[in-house]
Every structure is written in structure tokens, then in C-alpha cells.
C-alpha atoms as a PDB file:
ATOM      1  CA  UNK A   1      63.754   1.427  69.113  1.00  0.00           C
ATOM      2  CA  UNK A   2      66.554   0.358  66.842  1.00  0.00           C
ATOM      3  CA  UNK A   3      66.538  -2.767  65.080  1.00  0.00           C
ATOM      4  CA  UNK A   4      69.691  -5.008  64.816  1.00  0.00           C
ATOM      5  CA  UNK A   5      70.497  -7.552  62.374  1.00  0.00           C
ATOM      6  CA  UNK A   6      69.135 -10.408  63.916  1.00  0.00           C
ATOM      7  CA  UNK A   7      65.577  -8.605  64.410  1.00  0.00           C
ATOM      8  CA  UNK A   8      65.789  -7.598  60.257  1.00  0.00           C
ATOM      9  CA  UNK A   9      66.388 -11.351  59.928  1.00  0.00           C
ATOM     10  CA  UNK A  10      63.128 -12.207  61.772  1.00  0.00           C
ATOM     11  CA  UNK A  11      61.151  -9.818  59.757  1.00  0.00           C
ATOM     12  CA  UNK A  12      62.367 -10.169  56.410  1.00  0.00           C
ATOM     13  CA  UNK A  13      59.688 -12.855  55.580  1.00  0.00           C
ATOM     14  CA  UNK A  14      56.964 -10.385  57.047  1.00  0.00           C
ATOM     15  CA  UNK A  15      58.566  -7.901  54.265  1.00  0.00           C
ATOM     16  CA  UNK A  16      58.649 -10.139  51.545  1.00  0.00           C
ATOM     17  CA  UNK A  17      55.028 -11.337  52.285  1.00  0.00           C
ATOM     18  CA  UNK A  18      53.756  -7.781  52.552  1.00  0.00           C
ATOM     19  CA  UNK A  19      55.389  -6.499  49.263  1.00  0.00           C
ATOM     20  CA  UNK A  20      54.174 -10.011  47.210  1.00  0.00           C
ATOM     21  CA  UNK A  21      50.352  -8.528  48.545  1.00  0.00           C
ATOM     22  CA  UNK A  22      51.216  -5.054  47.795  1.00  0.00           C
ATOM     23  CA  UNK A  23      51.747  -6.470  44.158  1.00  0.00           C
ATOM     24  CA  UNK A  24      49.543  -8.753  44.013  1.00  0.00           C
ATOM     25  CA  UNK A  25      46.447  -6.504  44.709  1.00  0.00           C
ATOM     26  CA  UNK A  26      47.984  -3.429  42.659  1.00  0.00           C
ATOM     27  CA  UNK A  27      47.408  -5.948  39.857  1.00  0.00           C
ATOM     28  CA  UNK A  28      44.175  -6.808  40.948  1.00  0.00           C
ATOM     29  CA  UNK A  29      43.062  -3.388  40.754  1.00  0.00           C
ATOM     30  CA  UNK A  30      44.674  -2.940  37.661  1.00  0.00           C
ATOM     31  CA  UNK A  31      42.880  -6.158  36.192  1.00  0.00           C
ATOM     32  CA  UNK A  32      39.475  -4.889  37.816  1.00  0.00           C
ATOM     33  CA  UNK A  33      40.016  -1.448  35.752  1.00  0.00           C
ATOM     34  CA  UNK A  34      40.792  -2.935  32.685  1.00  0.00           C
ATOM     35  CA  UNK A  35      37.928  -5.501  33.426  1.00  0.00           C
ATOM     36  CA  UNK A  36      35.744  -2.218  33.752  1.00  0.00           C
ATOM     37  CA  UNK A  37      36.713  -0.508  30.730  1.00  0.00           C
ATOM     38  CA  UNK A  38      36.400  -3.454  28.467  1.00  0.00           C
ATOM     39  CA  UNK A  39      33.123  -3.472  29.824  1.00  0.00           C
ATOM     40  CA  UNK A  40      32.121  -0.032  29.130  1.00  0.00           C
ATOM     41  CA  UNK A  41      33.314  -0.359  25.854  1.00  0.00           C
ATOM     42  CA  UNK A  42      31.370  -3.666  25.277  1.00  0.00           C
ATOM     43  CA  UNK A  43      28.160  -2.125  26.606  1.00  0.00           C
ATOM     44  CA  UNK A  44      28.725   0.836  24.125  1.00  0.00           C
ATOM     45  CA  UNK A  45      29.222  -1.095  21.251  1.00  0.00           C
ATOM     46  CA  UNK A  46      25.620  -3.239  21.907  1.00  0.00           C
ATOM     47  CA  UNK A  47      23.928   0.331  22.727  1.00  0.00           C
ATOM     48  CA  UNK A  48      25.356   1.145  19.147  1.00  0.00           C
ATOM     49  CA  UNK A  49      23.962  -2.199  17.777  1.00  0.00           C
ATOM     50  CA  UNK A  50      20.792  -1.593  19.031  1.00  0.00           C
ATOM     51  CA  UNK A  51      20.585   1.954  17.704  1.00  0.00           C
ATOM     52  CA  UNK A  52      21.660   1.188  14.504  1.00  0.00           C
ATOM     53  CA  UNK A  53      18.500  -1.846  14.404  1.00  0.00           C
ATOM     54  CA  UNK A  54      15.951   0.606  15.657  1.00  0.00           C
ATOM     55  CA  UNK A  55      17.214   2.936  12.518  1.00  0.00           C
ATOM     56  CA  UNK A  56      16.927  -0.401   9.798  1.00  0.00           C
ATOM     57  CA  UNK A  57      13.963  -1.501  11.481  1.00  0.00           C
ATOM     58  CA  UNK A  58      12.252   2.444  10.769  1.00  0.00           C
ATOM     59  CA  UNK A  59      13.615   3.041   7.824  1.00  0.00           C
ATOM     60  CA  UNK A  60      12.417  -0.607   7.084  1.00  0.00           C
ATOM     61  CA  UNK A  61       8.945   0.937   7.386  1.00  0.00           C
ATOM     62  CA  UNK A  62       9.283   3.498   5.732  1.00  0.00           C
ATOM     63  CA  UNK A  63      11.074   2.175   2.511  1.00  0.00           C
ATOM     64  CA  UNK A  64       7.690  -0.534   3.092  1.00  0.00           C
ATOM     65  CA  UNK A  65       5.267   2.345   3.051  1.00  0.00           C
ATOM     66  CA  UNK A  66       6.995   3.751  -0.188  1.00  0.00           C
ATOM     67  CA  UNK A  67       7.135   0.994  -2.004  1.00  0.00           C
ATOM     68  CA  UNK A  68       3.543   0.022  -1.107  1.00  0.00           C
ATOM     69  CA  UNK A  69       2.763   3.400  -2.463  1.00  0.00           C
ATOM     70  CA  UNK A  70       4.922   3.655  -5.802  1.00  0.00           C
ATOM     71  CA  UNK A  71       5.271   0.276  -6.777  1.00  0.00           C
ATOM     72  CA  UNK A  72       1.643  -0.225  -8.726  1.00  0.00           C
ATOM     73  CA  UNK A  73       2.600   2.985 -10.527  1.00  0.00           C
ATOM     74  CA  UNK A  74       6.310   1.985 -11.562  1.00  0.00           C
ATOM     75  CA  UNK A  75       4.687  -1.531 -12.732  1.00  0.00           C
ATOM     76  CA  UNK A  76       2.758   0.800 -15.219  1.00  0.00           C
ATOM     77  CA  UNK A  77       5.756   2.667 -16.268  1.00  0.00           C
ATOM     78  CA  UNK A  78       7.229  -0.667 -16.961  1.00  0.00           C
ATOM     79  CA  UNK A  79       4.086  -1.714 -19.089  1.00  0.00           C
ATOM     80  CA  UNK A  80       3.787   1.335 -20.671  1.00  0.00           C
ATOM     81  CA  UNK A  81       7.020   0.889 -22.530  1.00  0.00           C
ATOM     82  CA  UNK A  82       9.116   3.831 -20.749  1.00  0.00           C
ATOM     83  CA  UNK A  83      11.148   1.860 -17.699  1.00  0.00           C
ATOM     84  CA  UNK A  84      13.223  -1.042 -19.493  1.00  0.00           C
ATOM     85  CA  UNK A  85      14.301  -1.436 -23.134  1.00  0.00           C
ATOM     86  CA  UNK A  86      13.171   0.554 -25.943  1.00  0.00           C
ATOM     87  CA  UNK A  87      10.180  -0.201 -28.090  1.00  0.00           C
ATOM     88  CA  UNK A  88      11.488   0.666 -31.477  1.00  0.00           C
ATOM     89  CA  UNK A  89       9.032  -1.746 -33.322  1.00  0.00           C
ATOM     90  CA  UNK A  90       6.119  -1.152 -30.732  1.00  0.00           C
ATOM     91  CA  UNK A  91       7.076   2.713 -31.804  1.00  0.00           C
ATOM     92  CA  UNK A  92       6.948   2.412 -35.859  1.00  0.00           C
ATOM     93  CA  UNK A  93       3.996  -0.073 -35.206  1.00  0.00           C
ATOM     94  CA  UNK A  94       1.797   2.318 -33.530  1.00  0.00           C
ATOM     95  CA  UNK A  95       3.127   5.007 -35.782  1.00  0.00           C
ATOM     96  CA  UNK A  96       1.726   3.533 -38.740  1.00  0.00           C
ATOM     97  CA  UNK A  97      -1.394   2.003 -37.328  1.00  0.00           C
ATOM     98  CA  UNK A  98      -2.127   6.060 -36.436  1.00  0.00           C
ATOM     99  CA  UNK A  99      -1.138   6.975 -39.603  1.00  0.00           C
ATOM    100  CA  UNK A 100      -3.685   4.913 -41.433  1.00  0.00           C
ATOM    101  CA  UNK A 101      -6.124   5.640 -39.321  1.00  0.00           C
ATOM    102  CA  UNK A 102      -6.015   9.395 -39.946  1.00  0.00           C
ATOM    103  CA  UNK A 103      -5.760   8.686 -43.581  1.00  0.00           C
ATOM    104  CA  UNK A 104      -3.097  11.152 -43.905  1.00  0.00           C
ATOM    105  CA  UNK A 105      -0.685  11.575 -46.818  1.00  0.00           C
ATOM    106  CA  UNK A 106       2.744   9.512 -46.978  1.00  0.00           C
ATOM    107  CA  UNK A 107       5.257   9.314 -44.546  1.00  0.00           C
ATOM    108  CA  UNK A 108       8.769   8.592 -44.176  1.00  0.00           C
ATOM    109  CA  UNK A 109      10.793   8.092 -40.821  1.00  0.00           C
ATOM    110  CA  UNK A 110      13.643   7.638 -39.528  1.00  0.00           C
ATOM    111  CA  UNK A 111      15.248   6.444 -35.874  1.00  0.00           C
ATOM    112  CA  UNK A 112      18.227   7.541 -34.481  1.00  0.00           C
ATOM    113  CA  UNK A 113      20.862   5.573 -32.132  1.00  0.00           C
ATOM    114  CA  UNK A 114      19.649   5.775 -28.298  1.00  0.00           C
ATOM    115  CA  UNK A 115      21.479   8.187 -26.655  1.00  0.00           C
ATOM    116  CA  UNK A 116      21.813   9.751 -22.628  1.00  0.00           C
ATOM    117  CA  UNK A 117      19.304  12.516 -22.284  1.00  0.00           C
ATOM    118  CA  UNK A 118      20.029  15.145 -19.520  1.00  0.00           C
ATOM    119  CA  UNK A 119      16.568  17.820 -19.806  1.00  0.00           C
ATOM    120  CA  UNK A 120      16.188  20.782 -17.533  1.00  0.00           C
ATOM    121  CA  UNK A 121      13.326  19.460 -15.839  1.00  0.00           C
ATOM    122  CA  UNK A 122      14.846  16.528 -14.816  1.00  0.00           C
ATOM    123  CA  UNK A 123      17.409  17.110 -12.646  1.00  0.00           C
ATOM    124  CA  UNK A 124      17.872  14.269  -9.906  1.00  0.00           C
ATOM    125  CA  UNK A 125      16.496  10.963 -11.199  1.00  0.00           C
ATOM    126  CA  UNK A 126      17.699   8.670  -8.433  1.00  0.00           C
ATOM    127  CA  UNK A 127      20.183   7.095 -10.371  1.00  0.00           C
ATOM    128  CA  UNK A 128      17.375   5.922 -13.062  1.00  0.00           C
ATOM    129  CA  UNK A 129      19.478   6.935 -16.416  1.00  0.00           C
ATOM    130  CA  UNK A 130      17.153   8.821 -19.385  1.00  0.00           C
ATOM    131  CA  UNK A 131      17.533   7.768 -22.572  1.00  0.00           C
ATOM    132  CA  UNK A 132      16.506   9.285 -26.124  1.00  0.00           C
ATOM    133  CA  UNK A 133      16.148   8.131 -29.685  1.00  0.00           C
ATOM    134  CA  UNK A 134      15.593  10.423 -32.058  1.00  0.00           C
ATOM    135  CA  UNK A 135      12.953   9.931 -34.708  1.00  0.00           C
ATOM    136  CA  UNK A 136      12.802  12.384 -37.704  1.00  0.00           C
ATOM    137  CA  UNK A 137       9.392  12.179 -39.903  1.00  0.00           C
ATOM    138  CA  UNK A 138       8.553  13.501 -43.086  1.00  0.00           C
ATOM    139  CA  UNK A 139       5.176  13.848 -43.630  1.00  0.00           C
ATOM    140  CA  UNK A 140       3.193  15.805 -46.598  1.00  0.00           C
ATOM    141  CA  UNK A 141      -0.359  17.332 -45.419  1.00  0.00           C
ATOM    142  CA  UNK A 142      -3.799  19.226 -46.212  1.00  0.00           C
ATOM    143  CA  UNK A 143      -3.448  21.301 -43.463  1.00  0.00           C
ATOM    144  CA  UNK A 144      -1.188  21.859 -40.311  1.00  0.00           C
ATOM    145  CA  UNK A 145      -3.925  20.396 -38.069  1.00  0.00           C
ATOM    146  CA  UNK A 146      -2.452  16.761 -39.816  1.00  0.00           C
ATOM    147  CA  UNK A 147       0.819  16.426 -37.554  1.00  0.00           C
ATOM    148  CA  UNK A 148      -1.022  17.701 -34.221  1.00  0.00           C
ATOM    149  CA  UNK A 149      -3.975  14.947 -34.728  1.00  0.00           C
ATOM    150  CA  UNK A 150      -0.962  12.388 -35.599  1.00  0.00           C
ATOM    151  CA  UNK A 151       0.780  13.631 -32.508  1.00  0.00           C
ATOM    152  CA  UNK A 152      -2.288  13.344 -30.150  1.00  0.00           C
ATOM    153  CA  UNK A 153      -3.214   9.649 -31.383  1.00  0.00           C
ATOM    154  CA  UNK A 154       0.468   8.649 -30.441  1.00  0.00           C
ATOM    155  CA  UNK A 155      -0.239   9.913 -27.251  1.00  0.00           C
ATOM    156  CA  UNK A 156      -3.879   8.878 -26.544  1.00  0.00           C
ATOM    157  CA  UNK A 157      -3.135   5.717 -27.026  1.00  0.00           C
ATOM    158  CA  UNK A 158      -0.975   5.798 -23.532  1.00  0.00           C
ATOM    159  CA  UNK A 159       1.997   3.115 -24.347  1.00  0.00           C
ATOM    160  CA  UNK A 160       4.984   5.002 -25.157  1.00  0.00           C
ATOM    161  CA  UNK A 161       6.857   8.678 -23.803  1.00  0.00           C
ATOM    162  CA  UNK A 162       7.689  10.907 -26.813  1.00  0.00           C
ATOM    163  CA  UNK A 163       8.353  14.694 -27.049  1.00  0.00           C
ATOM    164  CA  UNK A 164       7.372  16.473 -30.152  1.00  0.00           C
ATOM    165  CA  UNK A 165      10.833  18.725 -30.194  1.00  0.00           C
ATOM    166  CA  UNK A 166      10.928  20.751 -33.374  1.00  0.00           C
ATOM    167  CA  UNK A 167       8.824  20.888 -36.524  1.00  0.00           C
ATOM    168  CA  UNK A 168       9.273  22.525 -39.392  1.00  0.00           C
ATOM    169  CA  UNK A 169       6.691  23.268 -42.346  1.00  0.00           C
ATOM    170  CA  UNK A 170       7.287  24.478 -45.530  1.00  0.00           C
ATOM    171  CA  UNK A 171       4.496  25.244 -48.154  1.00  0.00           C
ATOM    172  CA  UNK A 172       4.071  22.628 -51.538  1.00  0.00           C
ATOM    173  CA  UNK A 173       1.290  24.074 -53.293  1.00  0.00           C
ATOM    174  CA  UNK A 174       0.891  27.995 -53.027  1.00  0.00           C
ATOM    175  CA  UNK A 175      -1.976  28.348 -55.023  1.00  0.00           C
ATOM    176  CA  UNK A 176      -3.903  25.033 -53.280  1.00  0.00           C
ATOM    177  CA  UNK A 177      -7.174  24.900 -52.603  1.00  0.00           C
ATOM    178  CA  UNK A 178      -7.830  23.441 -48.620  1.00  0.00           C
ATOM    179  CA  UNK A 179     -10.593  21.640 -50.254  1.00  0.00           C
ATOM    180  CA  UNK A 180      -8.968  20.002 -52.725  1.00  0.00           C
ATOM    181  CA  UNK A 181      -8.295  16.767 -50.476  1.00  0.00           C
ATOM    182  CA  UNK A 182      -6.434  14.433 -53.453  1.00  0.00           C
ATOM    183  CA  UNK A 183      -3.275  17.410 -52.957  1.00  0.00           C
ATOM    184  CA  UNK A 184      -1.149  18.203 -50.079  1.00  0.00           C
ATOM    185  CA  UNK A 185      -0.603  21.561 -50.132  1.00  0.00           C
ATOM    186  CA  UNK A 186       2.130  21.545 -46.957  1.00  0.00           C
ATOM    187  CA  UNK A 187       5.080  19.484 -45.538  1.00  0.00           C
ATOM    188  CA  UNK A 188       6.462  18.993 -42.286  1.00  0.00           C
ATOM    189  CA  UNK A 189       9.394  17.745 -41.295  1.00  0.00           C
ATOM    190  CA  UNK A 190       9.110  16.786 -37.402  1.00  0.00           C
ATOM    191  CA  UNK A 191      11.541  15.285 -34.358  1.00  0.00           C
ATOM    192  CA  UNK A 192      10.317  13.425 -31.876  1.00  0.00           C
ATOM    193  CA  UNK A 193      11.951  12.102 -28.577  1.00  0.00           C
ATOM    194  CA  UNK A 194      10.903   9.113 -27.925  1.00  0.00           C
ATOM    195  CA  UNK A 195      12.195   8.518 -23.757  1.00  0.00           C
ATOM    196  CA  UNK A 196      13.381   5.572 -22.060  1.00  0.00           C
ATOM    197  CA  UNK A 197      13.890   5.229 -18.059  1.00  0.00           C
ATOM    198  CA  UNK A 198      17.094   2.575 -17.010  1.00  0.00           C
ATOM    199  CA  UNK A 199      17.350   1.038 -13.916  1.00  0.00           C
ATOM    200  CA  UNK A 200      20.431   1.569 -11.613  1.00  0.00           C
ATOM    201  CA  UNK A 201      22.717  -1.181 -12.146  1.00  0.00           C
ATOM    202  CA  UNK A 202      22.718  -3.341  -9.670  1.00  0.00           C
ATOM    203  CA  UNK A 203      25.688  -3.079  -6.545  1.00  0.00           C
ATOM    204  CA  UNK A 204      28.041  -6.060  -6.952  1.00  0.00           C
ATOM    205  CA  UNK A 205      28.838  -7.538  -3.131  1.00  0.00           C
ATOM    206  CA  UNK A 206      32.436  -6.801  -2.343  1.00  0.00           C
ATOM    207  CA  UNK A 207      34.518  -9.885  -2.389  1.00  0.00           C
ATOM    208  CA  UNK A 208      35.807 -10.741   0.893  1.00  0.00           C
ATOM    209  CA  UNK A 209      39.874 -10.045   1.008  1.00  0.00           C
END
């Protein structure tokens, strides 16, 4: 059958009408995929959200359980004089009070400036920082017995962390009598490293740009 132009005439608005759907639900579709994907993407994101709570919310518990655990032994780190500031007077305090108390012969010390301490047996700290300061004593004794009891009150007494590093003893009186207890027949001259634990500074918030 062949059309003329009056029959094109008569269905040109049929055309027009039929394209104007054709487009109309090609961008429906299109809309209804993008619709789709959007919502894919959404649902991802909240699976992601919830994922990433579950992991807060256990490690939550966890960090809970650890610091349940650790913190009543940190607190006596803290009292004990080794997380925090140094004790210099606490130090020379106790030093003397021990030194007394022995009934040894005199004693001269000396501290040195605090300084970063970096010892093979302690390797990761957690971002705690170890610090030293140095002290140096000179001490005339009977016998060399007198700097390990010195040494061993310091440490009995439980409120500071020192490290006898190096001693050295030289002889005063070579022909000394040990019973003689008004002369000291030996000197030592003795380091100690007396350690302090720093807390991690503290994360500033980024500002918001």
C-alpha cells in the first residue's frame, strides 16, 4: 500500500505522539537507572557506616578491657615518680636520708641536664618518650659492700627508677685495716640513671578549612 501526501498528513500527529513517548520513556528508564545506582551506592555507603561502628564499638571494648587492666598499674608509675616530671629534690632527698641512715662516709653529687634515653631493651614505647639525668656520686668507704647497701636502700624504698651504670673504685689507704671504722680505706666514683617516662603529646584537632 503506498501512502500519498494527504495520508502522511493524517498521520503525522500519530508520529509526533509516538516519538514524544519513545523519548519520554527512554528517559524514564534512564532516570529509573540512575535512581537505582544512586541507590546502590547509598545502601553501600550505610553498610560501610555500619561496619565501621561494629569495629569502634569492639575495639571500644577492648581499649575498655585494657584500660581496666593497666590503668591501676600506670596510676602507680605515676606515684612512684617515673611517668611525669622528674623528682630531682625527691631524688637528693632520699639520697641523703639513705645516706645517713647507713652512716656511711661523705658524699658529694652531682645531676646532670635531662636528656632522651634510647636503651636496647626498650625498643617500642608507644610513643611514651624516656628520659635520663645523669647523677655522678663520689663517695669514700670501709668496704665495697658501702655503695651496693646505698644502692639497694634507693631502691627498697620503691619511689624512684635509677640504673646503677658504671662505678669505679680506686684504693685510699693500702695499708688499712677493715676494722679500723674512723678510715675509709676505698673510693668510688658511681653514675646513676635516674629514668623518667613522658606522655605522648596530646593530638591537636585539625582546624576546619
Amino acid at each position: 500500500m503506498k501512502l500519498n501526501k494527504l495520508d502522511w498528513q493524517k498521520l503525522q500527529p500519530a508520529i509526533i505522539a509516538l516519538i514524544v513517548v519513545i523519548i519520554v520513556v527512554s528517559g524514564l528508564i534512564a532516570l529509573a537507572y540512575n535512581f537505582s545506582i544512586q541507590q546502590e551506592q547509598a545502601m553501600q555507603n550505610q553498610q560501610n557506616l555500619l561496619n565501621a561502628a561494629r569495629q569502634r564499638f569492639q575495639s571500644s571494648g577492648i581499649e575498655k578491657a585494657t584500660i581496666t587492666e593497666y590503668l591501676p598499674k600506670y596510676q602507680a608509675l605515676i606515684n612512684k615518680g617515673f611517668v611525669g616530671e622528674e623528682r630531682r629534690l625527691e631524688w637528693v632527698d632520699e639520697l641523703r636520708k639513705q645516706h645517713q641512715a647507713l652512716k656511711l662516709f661523705s658524699i658529694k653529687y652531682s645531676i646532670g641536664l635531662q636528656e632522651p634515653y634510647k636503651p636496647s631493651f626498650a625498643t617500642n614505647l608507644g610513643g611514651f618518650i624516656l628520659n635520663r639525668s645523669v647523677m655522678t656520686l663520689d663517695l669514700d668507704m670501709l668496704h665495697e659492700e658501702d655503695i651496693l647497701q646505698l644502692t639497694e636502700a634507693l631502691s627498697k624504698k620503691n619511689k624512684e627508677v635509677f640504673m646503677l651504670r658504671d662505678c669505679e673504685i680506686t684504693r685510699l689507704n693500702a695499708g688499712g685495716s677493715l676494722s679500723n671504722q674512723l678510715i675509709a680505706n676505698l673510693h668510688a666514683k658511681c653514675e646513676l640513671d635516674w629514668l623518667t617516662l613522658r606522655e605522648p603529646a596530646p593530638i591537636q584537632p585539625t582546624a576546619a578549612p
